[in-house]
PDB file of N, CA and C in Angstrom:
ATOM      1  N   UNK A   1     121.119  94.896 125.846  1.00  0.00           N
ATOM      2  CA  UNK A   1     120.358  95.861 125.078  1.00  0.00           C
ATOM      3  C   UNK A   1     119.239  96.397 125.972  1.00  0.00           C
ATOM      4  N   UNK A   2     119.104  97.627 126.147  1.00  0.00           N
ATOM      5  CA  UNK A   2     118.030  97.861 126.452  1.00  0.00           C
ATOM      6  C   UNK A   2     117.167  99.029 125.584  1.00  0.00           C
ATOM      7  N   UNK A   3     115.689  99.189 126.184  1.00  0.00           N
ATOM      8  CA  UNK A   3     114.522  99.680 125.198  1.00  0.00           C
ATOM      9  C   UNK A   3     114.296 100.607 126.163  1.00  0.00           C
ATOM     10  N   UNK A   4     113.984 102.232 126.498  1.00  0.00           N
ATOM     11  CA  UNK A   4     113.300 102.657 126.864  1.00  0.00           C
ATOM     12  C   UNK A   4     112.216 103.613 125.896  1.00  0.00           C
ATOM     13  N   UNK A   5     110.928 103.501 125.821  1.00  0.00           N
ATOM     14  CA  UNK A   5     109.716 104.369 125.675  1.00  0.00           C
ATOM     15  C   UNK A   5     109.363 105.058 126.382  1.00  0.00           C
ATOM     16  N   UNK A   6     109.167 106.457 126.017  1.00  0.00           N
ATOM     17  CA  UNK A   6     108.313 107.201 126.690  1.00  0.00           C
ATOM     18  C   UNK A   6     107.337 107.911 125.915  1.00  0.00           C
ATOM     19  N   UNK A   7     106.104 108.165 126.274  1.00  0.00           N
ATOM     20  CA  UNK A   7     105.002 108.574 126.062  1.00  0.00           C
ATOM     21  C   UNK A   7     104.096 109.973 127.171  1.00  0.00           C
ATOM     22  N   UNK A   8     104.327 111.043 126.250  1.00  0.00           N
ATOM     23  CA  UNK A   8     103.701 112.121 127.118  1.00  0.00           C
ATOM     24  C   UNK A   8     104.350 112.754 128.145  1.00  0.00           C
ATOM     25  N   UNK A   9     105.781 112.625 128.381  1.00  0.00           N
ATOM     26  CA  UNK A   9     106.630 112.775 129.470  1.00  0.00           C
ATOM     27  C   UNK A   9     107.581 114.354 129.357  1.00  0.00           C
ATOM     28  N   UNK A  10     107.875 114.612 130.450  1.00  0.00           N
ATOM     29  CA  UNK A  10     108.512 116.497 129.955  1.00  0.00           C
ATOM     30  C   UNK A  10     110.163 116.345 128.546  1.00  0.00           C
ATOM     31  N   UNK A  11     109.976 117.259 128.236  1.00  0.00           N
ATOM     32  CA  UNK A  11     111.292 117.138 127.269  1.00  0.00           C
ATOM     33  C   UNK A  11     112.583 117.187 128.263  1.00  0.00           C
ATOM     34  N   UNK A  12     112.656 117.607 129.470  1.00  0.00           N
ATOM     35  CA  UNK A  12     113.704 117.474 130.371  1.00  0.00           C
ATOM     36  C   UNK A  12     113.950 115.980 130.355  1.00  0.00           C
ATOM     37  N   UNK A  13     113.354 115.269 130.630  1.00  0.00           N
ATOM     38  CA  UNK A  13     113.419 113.778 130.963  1.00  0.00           C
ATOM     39  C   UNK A  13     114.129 112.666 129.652  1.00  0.00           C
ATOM     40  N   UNK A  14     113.849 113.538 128.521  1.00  0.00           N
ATOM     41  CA  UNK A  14     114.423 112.724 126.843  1.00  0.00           C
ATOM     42  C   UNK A  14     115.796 113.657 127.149  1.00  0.00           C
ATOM     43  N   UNK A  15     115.919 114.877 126.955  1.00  0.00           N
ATOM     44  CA  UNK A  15     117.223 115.191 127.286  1.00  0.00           C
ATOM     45  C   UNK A  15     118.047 114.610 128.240  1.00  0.00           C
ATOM     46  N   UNK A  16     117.445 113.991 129.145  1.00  0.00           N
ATOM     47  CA  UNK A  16     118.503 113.605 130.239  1.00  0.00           C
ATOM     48  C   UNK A  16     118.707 111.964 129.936  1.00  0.00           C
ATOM     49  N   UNK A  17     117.438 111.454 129.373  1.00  0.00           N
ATOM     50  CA  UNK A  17     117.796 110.270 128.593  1.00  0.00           C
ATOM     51  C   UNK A  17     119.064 109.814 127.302  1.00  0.00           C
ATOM     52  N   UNK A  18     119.021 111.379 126.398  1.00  0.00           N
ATOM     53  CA  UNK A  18     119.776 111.258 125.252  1.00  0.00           C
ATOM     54  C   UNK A  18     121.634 110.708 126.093  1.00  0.00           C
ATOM     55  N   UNK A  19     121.638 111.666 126.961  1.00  0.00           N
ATOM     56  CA  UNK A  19     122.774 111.137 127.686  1.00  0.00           C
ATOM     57  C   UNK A  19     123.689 110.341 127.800  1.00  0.00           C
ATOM     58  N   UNK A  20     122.835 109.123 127.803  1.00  0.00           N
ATOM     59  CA  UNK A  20     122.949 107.693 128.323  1.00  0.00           C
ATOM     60  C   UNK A  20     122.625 106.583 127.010  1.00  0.00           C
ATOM     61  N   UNK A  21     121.503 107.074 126.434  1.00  0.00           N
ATOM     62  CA  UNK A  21     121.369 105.973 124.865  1.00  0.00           C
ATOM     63  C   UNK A  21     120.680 107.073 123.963  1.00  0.00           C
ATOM     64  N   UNK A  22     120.243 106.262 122.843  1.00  0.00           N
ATOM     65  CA  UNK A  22     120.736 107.016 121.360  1.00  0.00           C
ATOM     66  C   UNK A  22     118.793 106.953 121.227  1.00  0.00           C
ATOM     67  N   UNK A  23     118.036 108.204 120.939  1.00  0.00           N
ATOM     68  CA  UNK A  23     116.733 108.247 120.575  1.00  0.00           C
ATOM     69  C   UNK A  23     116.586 107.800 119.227  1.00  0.00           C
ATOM     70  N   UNK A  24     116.424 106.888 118.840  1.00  0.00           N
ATOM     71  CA  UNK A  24     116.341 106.402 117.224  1.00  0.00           C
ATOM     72  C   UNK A  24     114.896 107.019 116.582  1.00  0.00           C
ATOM     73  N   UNK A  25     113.679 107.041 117.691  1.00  0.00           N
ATOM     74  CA  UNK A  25     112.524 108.211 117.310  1.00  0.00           C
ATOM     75  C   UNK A  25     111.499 108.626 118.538  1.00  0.00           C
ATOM     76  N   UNK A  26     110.883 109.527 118.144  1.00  0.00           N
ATOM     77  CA  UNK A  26     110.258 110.068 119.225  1.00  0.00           C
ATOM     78  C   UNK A  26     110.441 109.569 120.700  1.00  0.00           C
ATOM     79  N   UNK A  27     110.618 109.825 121.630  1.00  0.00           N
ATOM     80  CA  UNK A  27     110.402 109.028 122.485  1.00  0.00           C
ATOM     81  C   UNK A  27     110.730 107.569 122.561  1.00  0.00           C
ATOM     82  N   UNK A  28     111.580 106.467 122.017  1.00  0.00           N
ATOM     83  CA  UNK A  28     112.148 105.521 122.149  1.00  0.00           C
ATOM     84  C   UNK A  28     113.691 105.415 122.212  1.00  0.00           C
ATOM     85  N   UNK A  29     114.680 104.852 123.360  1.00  0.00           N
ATOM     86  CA  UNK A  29     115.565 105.250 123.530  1.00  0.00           C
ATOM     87  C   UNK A  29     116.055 103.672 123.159  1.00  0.00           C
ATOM     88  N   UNK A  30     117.340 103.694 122.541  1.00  0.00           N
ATOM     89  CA  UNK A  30     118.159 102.502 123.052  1.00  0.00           C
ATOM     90  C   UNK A  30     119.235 102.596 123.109  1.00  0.00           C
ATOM     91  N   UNK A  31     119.698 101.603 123.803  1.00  0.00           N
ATOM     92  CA  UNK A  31     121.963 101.417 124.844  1.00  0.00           C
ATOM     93  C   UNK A  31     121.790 100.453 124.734  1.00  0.00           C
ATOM     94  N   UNK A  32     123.532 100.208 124.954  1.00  0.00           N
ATOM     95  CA  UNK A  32     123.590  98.779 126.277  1.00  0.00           C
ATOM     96  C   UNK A  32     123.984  99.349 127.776  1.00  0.00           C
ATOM     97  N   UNK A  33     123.791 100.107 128.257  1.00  0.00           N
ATOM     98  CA  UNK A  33     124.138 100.553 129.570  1.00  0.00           C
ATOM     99  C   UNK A  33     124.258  99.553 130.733  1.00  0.00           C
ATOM    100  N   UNK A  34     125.325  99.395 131.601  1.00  0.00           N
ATOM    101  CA  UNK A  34     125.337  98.254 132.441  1.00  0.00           C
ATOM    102  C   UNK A  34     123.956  98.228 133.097  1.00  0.00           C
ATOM    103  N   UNK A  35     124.050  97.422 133.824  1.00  0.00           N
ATOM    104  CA  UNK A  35     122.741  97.082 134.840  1.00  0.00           C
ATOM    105  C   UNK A  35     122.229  97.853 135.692  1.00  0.00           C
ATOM    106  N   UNK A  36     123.603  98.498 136.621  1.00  0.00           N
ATOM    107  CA  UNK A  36     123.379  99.745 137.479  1.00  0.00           C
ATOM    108  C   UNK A  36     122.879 101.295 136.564  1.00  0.00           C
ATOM    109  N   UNK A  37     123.751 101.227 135.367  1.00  0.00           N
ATOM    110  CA  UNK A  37     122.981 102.246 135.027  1.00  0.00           C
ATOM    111  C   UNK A  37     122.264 102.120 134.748  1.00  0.00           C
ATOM    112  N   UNK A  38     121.291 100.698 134.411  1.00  0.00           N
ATOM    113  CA  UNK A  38     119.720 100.915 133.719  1.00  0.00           C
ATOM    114  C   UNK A  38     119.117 100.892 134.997  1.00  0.00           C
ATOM    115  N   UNK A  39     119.545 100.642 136.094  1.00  0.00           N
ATOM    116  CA  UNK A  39     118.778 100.660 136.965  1.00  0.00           C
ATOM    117  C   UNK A  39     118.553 102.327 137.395  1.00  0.00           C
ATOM    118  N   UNK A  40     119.478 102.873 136.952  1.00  0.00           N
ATOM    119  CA  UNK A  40     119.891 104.234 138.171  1.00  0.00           C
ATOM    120  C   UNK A  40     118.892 105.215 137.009  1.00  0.00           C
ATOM    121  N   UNK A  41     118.670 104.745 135.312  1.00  0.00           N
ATOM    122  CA  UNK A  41     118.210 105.778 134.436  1.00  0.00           C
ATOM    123  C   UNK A  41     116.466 105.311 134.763  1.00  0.00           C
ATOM    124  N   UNK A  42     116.297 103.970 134.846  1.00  0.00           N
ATOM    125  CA  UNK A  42     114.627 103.962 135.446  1.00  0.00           C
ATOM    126  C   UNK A  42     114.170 104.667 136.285  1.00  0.00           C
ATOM    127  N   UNK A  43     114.995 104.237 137.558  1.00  0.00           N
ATOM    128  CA  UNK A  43     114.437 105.258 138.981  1.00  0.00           C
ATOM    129  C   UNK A  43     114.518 107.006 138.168  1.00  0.00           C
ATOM    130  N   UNK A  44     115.212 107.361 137.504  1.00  0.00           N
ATOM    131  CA  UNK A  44     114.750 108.837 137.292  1.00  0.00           C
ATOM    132  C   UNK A  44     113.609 108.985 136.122  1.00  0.00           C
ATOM    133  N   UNK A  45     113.475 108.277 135.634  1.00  0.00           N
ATOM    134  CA  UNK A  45     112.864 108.193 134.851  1.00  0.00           C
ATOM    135  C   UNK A  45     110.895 107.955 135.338  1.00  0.00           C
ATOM    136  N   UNK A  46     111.091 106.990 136.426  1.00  0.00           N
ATOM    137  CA  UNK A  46     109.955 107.070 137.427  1.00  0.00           C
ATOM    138  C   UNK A  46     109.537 108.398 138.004  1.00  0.00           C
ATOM    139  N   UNK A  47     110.225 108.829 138.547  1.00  0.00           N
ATOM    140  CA  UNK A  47     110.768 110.192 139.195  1.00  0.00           C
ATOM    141  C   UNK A  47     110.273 111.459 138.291  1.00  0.00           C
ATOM    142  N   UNK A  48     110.918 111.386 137.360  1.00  0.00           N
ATOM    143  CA  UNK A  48     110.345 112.657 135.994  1.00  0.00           C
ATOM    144  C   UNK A  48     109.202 112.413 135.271  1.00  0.00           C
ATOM    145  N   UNK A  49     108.641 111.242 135.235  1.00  0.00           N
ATOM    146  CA  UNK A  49     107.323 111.057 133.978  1.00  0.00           C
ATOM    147  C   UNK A  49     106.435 111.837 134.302  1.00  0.00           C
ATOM    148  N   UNK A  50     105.843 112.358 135.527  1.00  0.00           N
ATOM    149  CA  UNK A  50     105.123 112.952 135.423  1.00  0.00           C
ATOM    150  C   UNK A  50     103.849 112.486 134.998  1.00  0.00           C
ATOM    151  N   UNK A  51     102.491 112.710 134.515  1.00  0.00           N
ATOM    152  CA  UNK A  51     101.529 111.921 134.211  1.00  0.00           C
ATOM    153  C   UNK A  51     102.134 111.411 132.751  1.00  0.00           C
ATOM    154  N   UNK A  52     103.131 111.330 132.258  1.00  0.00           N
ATOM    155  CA  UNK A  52     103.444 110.315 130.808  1.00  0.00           C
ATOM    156  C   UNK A  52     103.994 108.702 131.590  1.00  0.00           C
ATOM    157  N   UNK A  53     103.135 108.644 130.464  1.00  0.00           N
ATOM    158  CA  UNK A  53     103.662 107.112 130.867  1.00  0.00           C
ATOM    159  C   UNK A  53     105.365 106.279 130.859  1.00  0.00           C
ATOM    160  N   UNK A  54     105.808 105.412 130.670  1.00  0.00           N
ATOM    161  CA  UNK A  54     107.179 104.833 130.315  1.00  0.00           C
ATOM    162  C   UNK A  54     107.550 102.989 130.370  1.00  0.00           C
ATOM    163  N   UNK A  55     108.415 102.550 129.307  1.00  0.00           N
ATOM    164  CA  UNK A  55     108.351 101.313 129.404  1.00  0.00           C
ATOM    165  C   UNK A  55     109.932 100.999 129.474  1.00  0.00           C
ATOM    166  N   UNK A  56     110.021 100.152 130.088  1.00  0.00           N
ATOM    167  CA  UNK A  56     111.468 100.037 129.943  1.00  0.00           C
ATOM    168  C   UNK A  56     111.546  98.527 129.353  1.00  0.00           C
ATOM    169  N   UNK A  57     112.422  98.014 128.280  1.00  0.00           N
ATOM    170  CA  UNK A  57     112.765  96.583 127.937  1.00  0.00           C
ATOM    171  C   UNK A  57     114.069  96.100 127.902  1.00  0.00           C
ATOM    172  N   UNK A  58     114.355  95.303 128.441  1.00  0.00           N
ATOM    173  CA  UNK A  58     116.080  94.879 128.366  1.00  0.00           C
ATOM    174  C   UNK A  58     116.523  93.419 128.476  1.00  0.00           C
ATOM    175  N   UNK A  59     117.334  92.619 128.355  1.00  0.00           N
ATOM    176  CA  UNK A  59     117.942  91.394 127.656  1.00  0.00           C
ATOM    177  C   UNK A  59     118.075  90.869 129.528  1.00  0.00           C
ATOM    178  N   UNK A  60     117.649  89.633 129.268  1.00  0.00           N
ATOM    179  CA  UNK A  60     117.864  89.154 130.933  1.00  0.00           C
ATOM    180  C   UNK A  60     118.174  87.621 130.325  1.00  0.00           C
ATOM    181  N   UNK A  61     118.822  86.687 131.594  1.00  0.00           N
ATOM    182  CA  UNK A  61     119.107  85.541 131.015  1.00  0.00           C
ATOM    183  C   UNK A  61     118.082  84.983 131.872  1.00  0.00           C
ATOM    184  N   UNK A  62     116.470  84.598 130.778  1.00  0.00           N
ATOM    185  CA  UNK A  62     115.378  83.886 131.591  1.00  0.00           C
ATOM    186  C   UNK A  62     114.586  83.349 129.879  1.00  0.00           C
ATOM    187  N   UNK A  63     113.820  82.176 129.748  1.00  0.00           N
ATOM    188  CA  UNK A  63     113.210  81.946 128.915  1.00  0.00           C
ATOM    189  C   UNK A  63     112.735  82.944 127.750  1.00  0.00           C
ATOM    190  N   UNK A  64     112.476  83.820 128.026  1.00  0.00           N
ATOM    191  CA  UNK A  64     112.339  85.053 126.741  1.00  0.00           C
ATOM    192  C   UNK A  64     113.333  86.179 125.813  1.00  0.00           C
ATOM    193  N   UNK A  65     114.226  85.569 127.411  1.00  0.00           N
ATOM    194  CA  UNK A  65     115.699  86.392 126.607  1.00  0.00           C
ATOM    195  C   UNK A  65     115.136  87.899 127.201  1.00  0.00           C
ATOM    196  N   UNK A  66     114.552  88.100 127.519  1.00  0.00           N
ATOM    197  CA  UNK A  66     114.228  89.875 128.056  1.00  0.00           C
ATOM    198  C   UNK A  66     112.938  89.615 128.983  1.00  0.00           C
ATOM    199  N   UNK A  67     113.198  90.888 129.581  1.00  0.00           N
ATOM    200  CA  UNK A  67     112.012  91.445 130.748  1.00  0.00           C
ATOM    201  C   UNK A  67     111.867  92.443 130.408  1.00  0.00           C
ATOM    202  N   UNK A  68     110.633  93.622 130.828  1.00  0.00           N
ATOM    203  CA  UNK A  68     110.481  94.485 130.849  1.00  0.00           C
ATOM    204  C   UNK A  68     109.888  94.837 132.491  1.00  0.00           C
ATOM    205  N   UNK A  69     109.690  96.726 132.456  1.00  0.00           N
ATOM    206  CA  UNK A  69     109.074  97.012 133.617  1.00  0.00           C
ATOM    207  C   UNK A  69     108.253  98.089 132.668  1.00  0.00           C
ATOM    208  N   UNK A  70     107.073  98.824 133.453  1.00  0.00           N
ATOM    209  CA  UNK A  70     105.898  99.790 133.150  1.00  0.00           C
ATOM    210  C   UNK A  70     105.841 100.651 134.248  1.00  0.00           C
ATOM    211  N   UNK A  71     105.652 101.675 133.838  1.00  0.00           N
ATOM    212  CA  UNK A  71     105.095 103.264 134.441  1.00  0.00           C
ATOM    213  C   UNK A  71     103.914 103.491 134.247  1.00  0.00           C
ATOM    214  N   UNK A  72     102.788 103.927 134.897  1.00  0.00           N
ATOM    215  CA  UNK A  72     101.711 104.554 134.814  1.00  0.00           C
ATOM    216  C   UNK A  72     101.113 104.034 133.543  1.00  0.00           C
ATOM    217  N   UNK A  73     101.153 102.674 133.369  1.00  0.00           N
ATOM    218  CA  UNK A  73     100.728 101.742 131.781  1.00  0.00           C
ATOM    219  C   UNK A  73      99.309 101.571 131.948  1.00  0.00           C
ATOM    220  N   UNK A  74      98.566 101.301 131.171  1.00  0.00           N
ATOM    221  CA  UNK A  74      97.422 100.391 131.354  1.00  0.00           C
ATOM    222  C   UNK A  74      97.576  99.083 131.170  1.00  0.00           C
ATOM    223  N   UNK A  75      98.845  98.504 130.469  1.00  0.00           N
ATOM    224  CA  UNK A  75      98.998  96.960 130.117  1.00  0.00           C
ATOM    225  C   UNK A  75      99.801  96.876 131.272  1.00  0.00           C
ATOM    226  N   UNK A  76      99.573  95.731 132.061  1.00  0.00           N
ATOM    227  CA  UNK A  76     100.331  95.419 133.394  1.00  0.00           C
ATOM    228  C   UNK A  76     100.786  93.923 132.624  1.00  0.00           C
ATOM    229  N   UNK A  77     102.590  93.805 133.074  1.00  0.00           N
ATOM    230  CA  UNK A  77     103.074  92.601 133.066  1.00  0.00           C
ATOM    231  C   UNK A  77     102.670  91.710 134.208  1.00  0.00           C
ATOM    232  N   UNK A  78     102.282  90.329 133.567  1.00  0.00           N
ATOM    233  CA  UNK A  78     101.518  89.191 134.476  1.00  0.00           C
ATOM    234  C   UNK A  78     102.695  87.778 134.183  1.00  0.00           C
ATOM    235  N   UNK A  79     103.225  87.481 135.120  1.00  0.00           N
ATOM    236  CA  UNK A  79     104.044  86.099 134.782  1.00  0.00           C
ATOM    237  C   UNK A  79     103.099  85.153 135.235  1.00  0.00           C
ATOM    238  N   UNK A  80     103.209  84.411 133.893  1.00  0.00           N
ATOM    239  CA  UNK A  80     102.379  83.249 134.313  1.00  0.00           C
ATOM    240  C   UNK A  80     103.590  81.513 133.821  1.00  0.00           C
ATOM    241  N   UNK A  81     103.705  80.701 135.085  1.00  0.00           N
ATOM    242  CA  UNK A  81     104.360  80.113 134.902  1.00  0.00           C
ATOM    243  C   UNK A  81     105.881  80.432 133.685  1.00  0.00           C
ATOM    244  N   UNK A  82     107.126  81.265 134.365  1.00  0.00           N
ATOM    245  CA  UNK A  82     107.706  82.030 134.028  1.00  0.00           C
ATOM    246  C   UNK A  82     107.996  82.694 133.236  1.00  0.00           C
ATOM    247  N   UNK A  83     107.285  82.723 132.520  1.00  0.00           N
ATOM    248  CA  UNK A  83     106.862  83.899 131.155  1.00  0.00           C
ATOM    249  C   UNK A  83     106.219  84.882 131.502  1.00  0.00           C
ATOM    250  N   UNK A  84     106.266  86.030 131.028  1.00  0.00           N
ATOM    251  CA  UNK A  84     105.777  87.352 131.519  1.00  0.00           C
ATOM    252  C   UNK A  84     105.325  87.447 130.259  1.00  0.00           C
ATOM    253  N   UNK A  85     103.427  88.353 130.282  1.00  0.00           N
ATOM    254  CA  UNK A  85     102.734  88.454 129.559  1.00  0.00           C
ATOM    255  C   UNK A  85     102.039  89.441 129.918  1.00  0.00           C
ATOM    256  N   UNK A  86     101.540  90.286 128.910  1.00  0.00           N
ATOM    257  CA  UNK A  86     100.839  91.363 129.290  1.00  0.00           C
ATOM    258  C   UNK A  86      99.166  91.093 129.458  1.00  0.00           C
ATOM    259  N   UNK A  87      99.223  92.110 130.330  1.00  0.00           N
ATOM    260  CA  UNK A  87      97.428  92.044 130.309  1.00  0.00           C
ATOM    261  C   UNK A  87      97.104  92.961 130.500  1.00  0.00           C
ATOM    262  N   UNK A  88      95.988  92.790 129.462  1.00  0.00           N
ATOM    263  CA  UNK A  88      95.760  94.761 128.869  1.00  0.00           C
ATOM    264  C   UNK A  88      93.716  94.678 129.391  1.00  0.00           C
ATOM    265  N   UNK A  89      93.788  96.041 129.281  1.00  0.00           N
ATOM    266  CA  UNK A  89      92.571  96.011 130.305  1.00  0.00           C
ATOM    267  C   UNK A  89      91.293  95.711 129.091  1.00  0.00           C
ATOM    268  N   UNK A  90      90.147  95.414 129.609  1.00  0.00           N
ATOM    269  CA  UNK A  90      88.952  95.013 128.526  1.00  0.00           C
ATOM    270  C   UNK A  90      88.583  96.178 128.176  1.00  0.00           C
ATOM    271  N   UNK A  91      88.220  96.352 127.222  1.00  0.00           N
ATOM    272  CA  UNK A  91      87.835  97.990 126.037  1.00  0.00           C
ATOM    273  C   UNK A  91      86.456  97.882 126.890  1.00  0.00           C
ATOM    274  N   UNK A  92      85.495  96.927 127.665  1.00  0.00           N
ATOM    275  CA  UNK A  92      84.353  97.556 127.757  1.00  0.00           C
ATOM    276  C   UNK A  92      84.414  97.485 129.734  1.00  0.00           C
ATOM    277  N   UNK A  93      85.565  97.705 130.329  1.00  0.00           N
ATOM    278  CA  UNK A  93      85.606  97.536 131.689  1.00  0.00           C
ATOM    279  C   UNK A  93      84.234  98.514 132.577  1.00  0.00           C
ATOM    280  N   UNK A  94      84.236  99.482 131.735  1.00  0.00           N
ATOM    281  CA  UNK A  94      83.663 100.856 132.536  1.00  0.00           C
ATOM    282  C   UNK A  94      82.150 100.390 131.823  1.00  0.00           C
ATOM    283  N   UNK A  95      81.598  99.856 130.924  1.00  0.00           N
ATOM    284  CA  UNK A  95      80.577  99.955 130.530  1.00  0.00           C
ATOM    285  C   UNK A  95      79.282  98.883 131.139  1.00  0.00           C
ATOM    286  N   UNK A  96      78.204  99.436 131.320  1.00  0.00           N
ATOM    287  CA  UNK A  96      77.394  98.732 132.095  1.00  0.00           C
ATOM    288  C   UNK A  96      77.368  96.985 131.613  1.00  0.00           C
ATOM    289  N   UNK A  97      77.209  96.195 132.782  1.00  0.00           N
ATOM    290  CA  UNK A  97      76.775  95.043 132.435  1.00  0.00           C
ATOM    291  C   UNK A  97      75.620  94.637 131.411  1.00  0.00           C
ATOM    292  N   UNK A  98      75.266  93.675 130.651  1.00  0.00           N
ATOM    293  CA  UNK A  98      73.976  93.582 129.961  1.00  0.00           C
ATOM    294  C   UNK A  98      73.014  93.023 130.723  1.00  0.00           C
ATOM    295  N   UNK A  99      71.893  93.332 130.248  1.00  0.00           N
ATOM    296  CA  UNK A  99      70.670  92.596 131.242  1.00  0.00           C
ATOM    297  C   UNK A  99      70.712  91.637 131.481  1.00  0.00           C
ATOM    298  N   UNK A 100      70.099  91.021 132.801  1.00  0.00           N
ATOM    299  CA  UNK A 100      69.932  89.616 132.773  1.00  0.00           C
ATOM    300  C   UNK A 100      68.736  89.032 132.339  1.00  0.00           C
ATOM    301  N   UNK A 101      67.795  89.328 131.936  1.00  0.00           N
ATOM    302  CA  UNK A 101      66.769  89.384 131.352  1.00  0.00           C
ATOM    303  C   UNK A 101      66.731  88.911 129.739  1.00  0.00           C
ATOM    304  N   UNK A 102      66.330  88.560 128.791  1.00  0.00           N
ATOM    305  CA  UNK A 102      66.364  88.415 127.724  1.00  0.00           C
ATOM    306  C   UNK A 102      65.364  90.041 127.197  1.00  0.00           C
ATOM    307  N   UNK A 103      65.995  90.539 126.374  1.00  0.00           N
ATOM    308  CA  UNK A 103      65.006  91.235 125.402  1.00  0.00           C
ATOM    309  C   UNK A 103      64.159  90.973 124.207  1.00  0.00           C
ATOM    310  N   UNK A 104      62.793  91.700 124.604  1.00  0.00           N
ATOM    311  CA  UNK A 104      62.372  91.255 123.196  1.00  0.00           C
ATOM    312  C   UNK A 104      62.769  91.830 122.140  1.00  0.00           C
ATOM    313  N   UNK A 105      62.838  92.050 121.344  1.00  0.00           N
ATOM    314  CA  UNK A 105      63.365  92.782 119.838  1.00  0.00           C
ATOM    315  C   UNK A 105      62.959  92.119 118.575  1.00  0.00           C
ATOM    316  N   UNK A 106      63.330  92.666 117.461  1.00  0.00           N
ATOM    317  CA  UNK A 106      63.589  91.732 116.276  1.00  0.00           C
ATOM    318  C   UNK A 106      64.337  90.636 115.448  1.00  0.00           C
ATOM    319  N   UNK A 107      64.002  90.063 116.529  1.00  0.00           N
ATOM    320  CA  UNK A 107      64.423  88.631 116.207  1.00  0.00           C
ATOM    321  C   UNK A 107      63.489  87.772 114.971  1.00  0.00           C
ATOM    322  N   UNK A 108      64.384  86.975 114.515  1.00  0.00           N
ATOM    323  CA  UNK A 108      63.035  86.342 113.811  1.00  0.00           C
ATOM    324  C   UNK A 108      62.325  85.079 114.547  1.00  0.00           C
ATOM    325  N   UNK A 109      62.802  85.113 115.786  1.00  0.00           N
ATOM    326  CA  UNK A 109      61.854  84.256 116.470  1.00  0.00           C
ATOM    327  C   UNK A 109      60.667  85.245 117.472  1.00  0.00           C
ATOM    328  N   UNK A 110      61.212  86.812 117.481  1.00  0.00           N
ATOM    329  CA  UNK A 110      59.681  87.098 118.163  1.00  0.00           C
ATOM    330  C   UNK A 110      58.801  87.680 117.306  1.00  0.00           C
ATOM    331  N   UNK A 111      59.432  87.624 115.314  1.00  0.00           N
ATOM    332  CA  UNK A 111      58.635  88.093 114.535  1.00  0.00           C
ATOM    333  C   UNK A 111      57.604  87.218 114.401  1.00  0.00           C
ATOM    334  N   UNK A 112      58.104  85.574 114.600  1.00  0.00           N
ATOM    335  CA  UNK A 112      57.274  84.597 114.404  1.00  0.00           C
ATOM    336  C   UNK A 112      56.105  84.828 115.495  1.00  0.00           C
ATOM    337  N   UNK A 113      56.516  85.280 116.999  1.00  0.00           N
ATOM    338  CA  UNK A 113      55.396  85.095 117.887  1.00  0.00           C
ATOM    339  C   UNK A 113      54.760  86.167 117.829  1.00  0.00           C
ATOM    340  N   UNK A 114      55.316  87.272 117.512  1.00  0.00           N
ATOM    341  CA  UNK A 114      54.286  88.490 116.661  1.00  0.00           C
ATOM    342  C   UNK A 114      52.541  88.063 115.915  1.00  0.00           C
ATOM    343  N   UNK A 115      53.863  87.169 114.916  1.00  0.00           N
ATOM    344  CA  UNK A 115      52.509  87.032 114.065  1.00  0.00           C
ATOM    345  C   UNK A 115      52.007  85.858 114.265  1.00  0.00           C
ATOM    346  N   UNK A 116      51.874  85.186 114.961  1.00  0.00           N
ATOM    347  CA  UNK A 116      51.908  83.513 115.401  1.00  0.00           C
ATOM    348  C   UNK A 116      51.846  82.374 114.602  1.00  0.00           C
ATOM    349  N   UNK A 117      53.133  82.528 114.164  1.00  0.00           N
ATOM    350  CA  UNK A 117      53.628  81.425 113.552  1.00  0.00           C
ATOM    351  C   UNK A 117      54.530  81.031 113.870  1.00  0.00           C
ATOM    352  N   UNK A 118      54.670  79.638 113.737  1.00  0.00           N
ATOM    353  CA  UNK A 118      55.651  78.380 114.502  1.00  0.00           C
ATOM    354  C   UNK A 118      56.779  77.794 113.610  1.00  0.00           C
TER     355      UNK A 118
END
């Protein structure tokens, strides 16, 4: 079995997909296409995305029963002790570090030293 997704990619590239397996919706394709052809429909598929992204998923004989590969993803597959797992990037990567400093604010411990009470 295999899974291909695509996301944001030219309509040439789903047409040339329909080909080969059956679009059940937008942009998600599935077959069983031998091996060579899933290999031979990725490489074009690399080839055509263009800035859209693409995922490919398919049945392998390894602990999960499937592998996948990624195009231009933000979730990168990570095998960790032979399982493959995604790792998706932190929502605050780009955003400044926090101080190292403590702030004062409203806390109710600097309301207490406000008003000095213990």
């Amino acid at each position: 079995m295999t899974v291909i997704v695509l996301t944001n990619c030219p309509a040439g590239l789903r047409g040339f997909l329909m080909r080969w397996l059956l679009e059940i919706s937008a942009g998600v394709f599935i077959g069983n296409p031998s091996a060579r052809i899933r290999d031979l429909l990725w490489e074009e598929v690399q080839q055509y995305a263009g800035q859209g992204r693409a995922l490919l998923a398919h049945t392998t004989n390894n602990e999960q029963g499937f592998t996948f590969r990624t195009h231009d993803h933000n979730w990168h597959p990570l095998d960790h002790e032979g399982v493959t797992l995604i790792r998706r990037p932190h929502p605050n990567a780009d955003a400044p570090s926090p101080p190292t400093t403590p702030q004062r604010g409203w806390s109710k411990a600097s309301k207490r030293r406000r008003f000095g009470r213990t």
